[in-house]
N, C-alpha and C. Protein backbone atom coordinates (compact mmCIF):
# COMPACT_ATOMS: atom_id res chain seq x y z
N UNK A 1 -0.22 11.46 -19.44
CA UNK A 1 -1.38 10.63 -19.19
C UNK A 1 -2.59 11.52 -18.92
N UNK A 2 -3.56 11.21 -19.83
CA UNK A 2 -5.12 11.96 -19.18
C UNK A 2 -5.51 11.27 -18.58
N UNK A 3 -5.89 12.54 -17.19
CA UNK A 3 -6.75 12.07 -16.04
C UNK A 3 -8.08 10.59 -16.12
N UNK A 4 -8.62 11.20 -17.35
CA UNK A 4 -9.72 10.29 -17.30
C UNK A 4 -9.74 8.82 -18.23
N UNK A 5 -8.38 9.46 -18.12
CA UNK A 5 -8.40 7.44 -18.78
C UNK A 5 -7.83 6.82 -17.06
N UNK A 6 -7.64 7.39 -15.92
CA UNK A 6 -6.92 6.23 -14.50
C UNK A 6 -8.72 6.24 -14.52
N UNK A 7 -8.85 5.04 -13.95
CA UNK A 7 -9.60 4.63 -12.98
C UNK A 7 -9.09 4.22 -11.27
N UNK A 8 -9.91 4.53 -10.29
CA UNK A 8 -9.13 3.67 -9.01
C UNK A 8 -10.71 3.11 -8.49
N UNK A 9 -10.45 2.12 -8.10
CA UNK A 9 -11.75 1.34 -8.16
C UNK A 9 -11.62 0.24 -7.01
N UNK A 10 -11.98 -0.15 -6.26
CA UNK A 10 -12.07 -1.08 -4.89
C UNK A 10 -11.23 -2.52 -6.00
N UNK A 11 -10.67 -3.40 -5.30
CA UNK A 11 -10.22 -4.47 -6.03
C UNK A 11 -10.98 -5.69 -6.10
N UNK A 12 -11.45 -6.54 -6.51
CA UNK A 12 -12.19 -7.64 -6.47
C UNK A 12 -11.14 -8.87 -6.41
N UNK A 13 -11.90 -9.83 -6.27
CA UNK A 13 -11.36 -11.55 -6.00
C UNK A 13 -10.54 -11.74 -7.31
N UNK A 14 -10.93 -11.01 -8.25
CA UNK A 14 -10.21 -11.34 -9.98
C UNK A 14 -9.11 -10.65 -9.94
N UNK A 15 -8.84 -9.44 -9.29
CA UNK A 15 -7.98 -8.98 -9.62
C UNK A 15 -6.44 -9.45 -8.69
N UNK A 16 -6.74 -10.76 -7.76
CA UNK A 16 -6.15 -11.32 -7.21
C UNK A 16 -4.69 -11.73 -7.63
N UNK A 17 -4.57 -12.28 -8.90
CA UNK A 17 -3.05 -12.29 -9.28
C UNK A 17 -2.42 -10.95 -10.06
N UNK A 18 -3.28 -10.12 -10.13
CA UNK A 18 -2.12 -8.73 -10.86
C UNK A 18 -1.60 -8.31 -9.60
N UNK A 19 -2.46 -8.08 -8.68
CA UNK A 19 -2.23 -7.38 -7.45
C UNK A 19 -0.71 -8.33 -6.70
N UNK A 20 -1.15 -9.61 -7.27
CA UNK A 20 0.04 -10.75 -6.26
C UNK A 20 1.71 -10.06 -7.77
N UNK A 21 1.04 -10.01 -8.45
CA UNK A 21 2.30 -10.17 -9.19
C UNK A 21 3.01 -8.54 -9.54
N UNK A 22 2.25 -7.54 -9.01
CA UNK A 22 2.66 -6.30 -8.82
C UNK A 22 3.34 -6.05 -7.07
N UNK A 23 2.82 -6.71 -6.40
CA UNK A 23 3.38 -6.76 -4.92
C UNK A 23 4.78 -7.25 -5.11
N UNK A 24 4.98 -8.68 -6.00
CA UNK A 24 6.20 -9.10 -5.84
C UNK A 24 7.27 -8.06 -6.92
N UNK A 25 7.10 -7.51 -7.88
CA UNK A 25 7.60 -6.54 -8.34
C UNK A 25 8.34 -5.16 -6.98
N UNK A 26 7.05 -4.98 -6.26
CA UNK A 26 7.49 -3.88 -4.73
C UNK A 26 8.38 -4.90 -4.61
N UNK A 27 8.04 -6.11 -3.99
CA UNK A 27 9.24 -6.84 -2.99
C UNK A 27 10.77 -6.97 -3.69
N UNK A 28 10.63 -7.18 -4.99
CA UNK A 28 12.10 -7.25 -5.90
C UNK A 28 12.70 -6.29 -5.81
N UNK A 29 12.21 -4.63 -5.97
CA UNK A 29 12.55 -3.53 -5.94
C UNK A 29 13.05 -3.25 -4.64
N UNK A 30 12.14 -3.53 -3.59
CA UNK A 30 12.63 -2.75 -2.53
C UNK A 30 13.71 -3.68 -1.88
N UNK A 31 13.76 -5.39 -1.92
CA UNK A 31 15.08 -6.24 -1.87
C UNK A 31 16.13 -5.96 -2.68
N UNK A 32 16.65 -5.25 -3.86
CA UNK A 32 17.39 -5.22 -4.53
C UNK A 32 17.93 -3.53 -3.88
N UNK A 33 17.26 -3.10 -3.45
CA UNK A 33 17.47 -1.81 -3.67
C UNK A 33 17.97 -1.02 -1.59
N UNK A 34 16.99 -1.58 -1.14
CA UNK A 34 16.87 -1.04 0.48
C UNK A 34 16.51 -2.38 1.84
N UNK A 35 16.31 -3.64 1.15
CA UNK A 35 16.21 -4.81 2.36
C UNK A 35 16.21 -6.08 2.37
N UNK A 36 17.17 -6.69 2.24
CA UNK A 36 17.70 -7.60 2.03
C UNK A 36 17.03 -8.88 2.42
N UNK A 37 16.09 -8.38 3.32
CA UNK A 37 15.66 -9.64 4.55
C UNK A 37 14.27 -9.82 3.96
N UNK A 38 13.63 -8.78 3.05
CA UNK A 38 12.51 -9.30 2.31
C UNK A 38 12.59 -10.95 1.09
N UNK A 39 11.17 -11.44 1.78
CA UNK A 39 10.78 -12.58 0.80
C UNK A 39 10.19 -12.56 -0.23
N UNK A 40 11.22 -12.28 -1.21
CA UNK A 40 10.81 -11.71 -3.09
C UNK A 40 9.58 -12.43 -3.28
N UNK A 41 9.27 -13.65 -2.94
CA UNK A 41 8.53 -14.71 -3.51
C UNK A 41 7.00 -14.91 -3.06
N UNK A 42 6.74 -13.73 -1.45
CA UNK A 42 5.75 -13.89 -0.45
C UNK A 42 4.85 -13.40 -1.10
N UNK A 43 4.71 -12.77 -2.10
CA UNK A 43 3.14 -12.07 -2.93
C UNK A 43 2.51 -13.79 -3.30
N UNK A 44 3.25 -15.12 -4.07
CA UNK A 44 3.02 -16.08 -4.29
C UNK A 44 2.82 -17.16 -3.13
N UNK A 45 2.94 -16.80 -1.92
CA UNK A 45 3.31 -18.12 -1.22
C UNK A 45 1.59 -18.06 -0.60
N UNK A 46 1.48 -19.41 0.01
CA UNK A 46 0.12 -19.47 0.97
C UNK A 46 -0.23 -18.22 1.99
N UNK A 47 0.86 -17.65 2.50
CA UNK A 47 0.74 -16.66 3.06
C UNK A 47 0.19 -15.15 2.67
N UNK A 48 1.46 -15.38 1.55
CA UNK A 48 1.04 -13.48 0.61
C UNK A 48 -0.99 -13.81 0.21
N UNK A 49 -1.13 -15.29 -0.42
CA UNK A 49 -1.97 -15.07 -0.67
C UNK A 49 -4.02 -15.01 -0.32
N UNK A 50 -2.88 -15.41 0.91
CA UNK A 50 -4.45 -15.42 2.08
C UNK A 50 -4.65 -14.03 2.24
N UNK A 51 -3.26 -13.02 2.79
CA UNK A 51 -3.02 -11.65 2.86
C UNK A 51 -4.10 -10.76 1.85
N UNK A 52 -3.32 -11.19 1.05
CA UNK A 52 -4.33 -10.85 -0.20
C UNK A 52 -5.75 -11.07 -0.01
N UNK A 53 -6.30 -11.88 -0.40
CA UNK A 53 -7.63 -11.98 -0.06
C UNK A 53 -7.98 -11.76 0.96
N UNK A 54 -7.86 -11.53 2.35
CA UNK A 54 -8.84 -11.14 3.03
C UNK A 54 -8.60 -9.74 2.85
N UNK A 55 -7.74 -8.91 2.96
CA UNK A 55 -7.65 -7.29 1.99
C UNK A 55 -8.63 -7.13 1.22
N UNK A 56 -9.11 -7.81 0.66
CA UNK A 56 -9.62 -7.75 -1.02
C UNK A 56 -11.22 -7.78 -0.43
N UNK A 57 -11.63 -9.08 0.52
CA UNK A 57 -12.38 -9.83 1.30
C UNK A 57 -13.10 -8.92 1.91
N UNK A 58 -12.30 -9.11 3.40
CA UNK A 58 -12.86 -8.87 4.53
C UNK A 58 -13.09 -7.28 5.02
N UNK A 59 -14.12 -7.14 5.37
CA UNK A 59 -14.70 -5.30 5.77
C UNK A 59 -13.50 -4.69 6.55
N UNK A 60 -11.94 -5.27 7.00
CA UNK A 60 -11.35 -4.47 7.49
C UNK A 60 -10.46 -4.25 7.41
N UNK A 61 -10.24 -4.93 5.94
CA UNK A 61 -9.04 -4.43 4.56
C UNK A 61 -9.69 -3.81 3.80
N UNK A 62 -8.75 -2.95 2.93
CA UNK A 62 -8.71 -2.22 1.66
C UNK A 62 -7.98 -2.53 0.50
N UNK A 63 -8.07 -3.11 -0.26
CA UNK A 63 -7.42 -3.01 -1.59
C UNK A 63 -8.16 -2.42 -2.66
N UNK A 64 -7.34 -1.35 -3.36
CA UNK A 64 -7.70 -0.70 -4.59
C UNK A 64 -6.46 -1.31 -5.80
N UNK A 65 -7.11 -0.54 -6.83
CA UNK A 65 -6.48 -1.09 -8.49
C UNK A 65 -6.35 0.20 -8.74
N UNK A 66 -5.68 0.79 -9.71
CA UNK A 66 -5.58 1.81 -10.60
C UNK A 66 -5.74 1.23 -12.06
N UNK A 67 -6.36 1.62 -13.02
CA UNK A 67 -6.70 1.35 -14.02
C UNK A 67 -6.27 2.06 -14.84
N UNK A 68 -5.83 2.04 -16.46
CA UNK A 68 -5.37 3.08 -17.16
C UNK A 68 -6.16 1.74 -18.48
N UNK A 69 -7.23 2.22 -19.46
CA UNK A 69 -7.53 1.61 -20.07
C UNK A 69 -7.80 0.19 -20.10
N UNK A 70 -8.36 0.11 -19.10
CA UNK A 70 -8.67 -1.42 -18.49
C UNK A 70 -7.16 -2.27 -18.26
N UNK A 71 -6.28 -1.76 -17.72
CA UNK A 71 -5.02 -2.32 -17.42
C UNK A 71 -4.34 -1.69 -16.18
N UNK A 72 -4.45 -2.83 -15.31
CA UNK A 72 -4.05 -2.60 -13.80
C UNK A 72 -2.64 -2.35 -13.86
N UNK A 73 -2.28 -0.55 -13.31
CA UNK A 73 -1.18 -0.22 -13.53
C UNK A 73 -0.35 -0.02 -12.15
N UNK A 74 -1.43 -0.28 -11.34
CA UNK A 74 -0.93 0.17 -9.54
C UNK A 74 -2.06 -0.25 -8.75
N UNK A 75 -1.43 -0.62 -7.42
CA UNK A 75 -2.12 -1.40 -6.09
C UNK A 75 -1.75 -0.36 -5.37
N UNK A 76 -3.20 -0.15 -4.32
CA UNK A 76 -2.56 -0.32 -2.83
C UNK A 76 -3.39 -1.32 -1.67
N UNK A 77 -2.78 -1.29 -0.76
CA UNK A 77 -3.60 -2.41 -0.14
C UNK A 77 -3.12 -1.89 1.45
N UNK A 78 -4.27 -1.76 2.26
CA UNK A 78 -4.44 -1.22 4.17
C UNK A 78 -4.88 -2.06 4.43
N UNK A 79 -5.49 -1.63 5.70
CA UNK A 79 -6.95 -1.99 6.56
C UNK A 79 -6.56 -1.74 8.10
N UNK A 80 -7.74 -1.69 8.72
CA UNK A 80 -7.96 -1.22 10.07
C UNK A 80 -6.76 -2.03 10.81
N UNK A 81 -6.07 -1.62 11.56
CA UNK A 81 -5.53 -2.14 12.62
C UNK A 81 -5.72 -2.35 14.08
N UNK A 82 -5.30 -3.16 14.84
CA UNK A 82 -5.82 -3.21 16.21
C UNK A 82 -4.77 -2.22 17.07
N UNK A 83 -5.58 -1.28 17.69
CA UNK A 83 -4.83 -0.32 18.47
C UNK A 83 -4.25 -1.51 19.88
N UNK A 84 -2.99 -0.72 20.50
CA UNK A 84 -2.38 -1.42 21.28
C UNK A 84 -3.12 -0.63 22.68
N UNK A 85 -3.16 -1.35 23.72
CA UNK A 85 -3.26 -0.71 24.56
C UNK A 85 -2.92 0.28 25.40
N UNK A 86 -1.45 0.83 24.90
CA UNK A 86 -1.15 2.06 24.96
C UNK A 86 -1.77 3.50 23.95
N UNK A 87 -2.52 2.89 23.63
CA UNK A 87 -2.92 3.91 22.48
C UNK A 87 -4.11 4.79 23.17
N UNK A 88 -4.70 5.84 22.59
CA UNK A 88 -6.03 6.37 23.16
C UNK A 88 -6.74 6.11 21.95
N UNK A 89 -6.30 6.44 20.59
CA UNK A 89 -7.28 6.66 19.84
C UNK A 89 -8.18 5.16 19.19
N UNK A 90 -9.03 5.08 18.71
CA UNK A 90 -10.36 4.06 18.59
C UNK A 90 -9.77 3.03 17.30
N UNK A 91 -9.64 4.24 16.72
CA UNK A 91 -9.51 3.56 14.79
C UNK A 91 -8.19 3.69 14.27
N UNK A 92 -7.60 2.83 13.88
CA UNK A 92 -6.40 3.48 13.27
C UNK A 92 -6.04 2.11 12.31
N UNK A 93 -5.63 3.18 10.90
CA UNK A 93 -5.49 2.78 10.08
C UNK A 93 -3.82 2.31 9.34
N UNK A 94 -3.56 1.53 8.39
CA UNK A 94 -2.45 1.66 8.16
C UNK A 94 -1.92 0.70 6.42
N UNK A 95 -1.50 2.21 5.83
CA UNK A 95 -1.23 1.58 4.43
C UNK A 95 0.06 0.56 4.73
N UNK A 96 -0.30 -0.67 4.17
CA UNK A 96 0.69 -1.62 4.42
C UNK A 96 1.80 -1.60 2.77
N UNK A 97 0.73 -1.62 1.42
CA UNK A 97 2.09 -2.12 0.66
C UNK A 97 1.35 -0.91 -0.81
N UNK A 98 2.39 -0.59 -1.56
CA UNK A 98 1.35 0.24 -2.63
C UNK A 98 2.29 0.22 -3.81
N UNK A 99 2.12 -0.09 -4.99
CA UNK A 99 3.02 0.02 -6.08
C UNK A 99 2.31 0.70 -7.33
N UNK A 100 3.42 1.46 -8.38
CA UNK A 100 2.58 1.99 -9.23
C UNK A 100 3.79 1.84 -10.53
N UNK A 101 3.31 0.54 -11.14
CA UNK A 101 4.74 0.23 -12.25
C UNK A 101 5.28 1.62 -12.95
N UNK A 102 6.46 1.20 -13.36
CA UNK A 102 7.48 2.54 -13.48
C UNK A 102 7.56 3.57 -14.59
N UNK A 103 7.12 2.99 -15.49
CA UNK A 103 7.03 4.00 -16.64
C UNK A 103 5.35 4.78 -16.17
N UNK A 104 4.56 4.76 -15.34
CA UNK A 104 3.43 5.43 -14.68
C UNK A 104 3.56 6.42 -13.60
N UNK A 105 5.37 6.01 -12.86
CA UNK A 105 5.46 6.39 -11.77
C UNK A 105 5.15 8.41 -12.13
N UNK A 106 5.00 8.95 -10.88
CA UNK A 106 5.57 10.55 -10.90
C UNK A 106 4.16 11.30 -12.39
N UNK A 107 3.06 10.65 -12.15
CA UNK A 107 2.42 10.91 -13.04
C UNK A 107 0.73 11.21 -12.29
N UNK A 108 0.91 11.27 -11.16
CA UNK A 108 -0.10 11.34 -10.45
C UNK A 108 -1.03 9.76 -9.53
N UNK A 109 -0.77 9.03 -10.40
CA UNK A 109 -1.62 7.45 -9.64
C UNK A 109 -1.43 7.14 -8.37
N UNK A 110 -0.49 7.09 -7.91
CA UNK A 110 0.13 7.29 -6.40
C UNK A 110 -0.62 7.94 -5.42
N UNK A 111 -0.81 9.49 -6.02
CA UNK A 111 -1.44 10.24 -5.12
C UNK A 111 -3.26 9.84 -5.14
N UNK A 112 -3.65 9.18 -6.44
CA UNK A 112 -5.00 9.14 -6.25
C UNK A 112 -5.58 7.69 -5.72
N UNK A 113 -4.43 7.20 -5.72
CA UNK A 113 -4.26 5.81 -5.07
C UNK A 113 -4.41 6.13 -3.36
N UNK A 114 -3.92 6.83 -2.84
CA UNK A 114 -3.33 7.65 -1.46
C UNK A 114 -4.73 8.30 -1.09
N UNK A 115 -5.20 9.00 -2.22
CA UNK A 115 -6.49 9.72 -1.88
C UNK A 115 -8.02 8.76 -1.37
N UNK A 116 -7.95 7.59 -2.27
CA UNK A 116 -8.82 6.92 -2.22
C UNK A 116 -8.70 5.75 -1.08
N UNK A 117 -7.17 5.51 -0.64
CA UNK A 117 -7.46 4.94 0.88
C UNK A 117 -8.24 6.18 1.43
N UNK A 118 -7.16 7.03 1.72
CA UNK A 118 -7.68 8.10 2.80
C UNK A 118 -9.46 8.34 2.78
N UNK A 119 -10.15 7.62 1.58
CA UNK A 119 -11.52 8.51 1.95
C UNK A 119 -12.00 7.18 2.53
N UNK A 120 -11.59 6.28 1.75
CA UNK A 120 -12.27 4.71 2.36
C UNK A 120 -11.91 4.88 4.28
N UNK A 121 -10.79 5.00 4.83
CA UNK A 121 -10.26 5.54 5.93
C UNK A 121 -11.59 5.74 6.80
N UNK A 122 -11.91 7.51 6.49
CA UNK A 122 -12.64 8.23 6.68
C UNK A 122 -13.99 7.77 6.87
N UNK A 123 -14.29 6.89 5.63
CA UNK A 123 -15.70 6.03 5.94
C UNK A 123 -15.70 5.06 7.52
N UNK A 124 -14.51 4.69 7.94
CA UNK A 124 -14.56 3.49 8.80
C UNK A 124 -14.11 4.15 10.23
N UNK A 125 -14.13 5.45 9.63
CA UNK A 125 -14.19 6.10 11.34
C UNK A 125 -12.78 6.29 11.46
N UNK A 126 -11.41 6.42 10.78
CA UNK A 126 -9.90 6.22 11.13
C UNK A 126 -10.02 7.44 11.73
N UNK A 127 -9.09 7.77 12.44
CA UNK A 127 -8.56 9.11 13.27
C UNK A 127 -7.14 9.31 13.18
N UNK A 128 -6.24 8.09 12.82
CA UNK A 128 -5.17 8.55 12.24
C UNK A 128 -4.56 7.40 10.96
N UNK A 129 -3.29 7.70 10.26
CA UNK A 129 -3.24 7.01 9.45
C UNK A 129 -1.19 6.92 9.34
N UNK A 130 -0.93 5.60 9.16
CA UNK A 130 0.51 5.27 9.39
C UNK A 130 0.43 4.30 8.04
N UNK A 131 2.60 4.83 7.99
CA UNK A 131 2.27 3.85 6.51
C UNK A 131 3.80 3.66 7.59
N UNK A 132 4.58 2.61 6.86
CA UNK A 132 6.58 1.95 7.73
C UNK A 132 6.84 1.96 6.09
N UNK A 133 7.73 2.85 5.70
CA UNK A 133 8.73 2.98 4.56
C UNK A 133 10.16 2.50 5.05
N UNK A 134 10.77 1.96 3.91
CA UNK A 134 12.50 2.06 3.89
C UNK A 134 12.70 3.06 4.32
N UNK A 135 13.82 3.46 5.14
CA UNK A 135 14.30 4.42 5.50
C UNK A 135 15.04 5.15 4.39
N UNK A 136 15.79 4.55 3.41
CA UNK A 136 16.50 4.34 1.98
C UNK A 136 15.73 4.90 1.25
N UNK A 137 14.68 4.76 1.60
CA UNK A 137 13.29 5.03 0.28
C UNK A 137 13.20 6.34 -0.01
N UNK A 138 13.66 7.15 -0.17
CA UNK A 138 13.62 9.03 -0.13
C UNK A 138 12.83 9.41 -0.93
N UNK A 139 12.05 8.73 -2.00
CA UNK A 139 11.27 8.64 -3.05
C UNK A 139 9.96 8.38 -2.54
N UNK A 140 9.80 7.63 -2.06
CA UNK A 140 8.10 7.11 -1.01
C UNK A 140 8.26 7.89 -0.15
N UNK A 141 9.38 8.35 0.86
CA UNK A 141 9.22 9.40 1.82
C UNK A 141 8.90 10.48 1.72
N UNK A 142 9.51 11.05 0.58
CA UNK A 142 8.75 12.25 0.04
C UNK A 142 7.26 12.11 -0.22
N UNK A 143 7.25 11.41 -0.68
CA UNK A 143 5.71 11.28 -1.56
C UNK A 143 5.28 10.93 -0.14
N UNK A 144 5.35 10.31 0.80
CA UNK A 144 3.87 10.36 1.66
C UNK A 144 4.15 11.09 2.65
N UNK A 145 5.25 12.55 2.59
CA UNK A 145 5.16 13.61 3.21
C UNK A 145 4.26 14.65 2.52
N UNK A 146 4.36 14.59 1.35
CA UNK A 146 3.59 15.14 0.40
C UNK A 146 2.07 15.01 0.71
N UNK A 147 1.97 14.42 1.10
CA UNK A 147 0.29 13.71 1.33
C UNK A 147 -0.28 13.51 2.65
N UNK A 148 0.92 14.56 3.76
CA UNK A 148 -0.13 15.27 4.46
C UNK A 148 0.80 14.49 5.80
N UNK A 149 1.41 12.88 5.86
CA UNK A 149 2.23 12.27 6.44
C UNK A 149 3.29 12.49 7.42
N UNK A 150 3.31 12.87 8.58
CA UNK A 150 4.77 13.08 8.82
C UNK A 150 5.59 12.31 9.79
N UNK A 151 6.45 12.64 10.10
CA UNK A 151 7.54 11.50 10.74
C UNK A 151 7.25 11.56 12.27
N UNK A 152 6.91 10.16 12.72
CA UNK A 152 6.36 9.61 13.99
C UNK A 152 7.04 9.52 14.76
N UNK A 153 7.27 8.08 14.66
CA UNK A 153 7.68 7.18 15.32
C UNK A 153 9.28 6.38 14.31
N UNK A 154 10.14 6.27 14.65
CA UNK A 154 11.70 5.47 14.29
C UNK A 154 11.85 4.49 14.74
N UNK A 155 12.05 3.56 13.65
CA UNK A 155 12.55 1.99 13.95
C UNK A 155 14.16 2.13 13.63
N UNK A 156 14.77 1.52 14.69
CA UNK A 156 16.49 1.01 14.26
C UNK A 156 16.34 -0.58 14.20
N UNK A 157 16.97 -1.25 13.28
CA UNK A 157 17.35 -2.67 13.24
C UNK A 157 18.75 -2.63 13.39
N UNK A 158 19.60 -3.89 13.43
CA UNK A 158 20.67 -4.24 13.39
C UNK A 158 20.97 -5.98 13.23
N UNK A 159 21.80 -6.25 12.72
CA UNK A 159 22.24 -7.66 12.49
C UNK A 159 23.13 -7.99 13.48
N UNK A 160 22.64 -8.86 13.86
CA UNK A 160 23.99 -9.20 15.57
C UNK A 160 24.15 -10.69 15.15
């Protein structure tokens, strides 16, 4: 792939169902593959799609597109989070969901997808930045160790 055919470009109100129908693609993948308890269907429901739009919307989401010849090949989608009161720091940010269909994967989009939160980030004052992967995921883990990321904080679940 040449560089200058990706575009990554802020997402608009139009690009509302690629983004819904590339999310549920993540959710199939990562239910089939690492979590069982995901709702394949939530990119479509009233919920996924309010999610969506205010991301898209509101000054304290982020959604980007990746473009490859005017064809949306990858999402990601953040935005500011509310620090807890145990926290010190002001701003903090957090990539929530990011996909980059598969014959694209390992080709760079990912990372410029990654790059272009991080500067949007930067504009809004972030001081740090958290993404919650599958633990299973050794493929996303790498890749957002790669990108500067490292291991925090550990969640355990269990089924009782």
């Amino acid at each position: 792939m040449d560089n200058n055919e990706l575009k990554i470009k802020l997402a608009s109100i139009k690009n509302l169902k690629e983004i819904q129908k590339l999310n549920f693609m993540l959710f199939k993948k990562e239910h089939e593959e690492y979590d069982k308890t995901l709702n394949r269907k939530w990119a479509y429901s009233s919920d996924g799609e309010s999610y969506f739009k205010k991301r898209i919307i509101e000054d304290d989401g982020c959604a980007l597109v990746a473009q490859i010849d005017n064809k949306i090949v990858g999402y990601l989608v953040g935005g500011l989070i509310k620090k807890g009161s145990h926290r010190v720091l002001l701003t903090f940010a957090e990539l929530e969901n990011m996909f980059v269909i598969d014959n694209i994967r390992s080709k760079g989009v990912g990372t410029k997808l990654f790059q272009a939160f991080a500067d949007w980030c930067k504009t809004k004052n972030v001081k740090r930045l958290r993404v919650i992967a599958s633990s299973m995921n050794f493929r996303a883990i790498e890749f957002y160790k790669k990108n500067g990321l490292v291991e925090y904080d550990l969640v355990l679940e269990s089924d009782i």
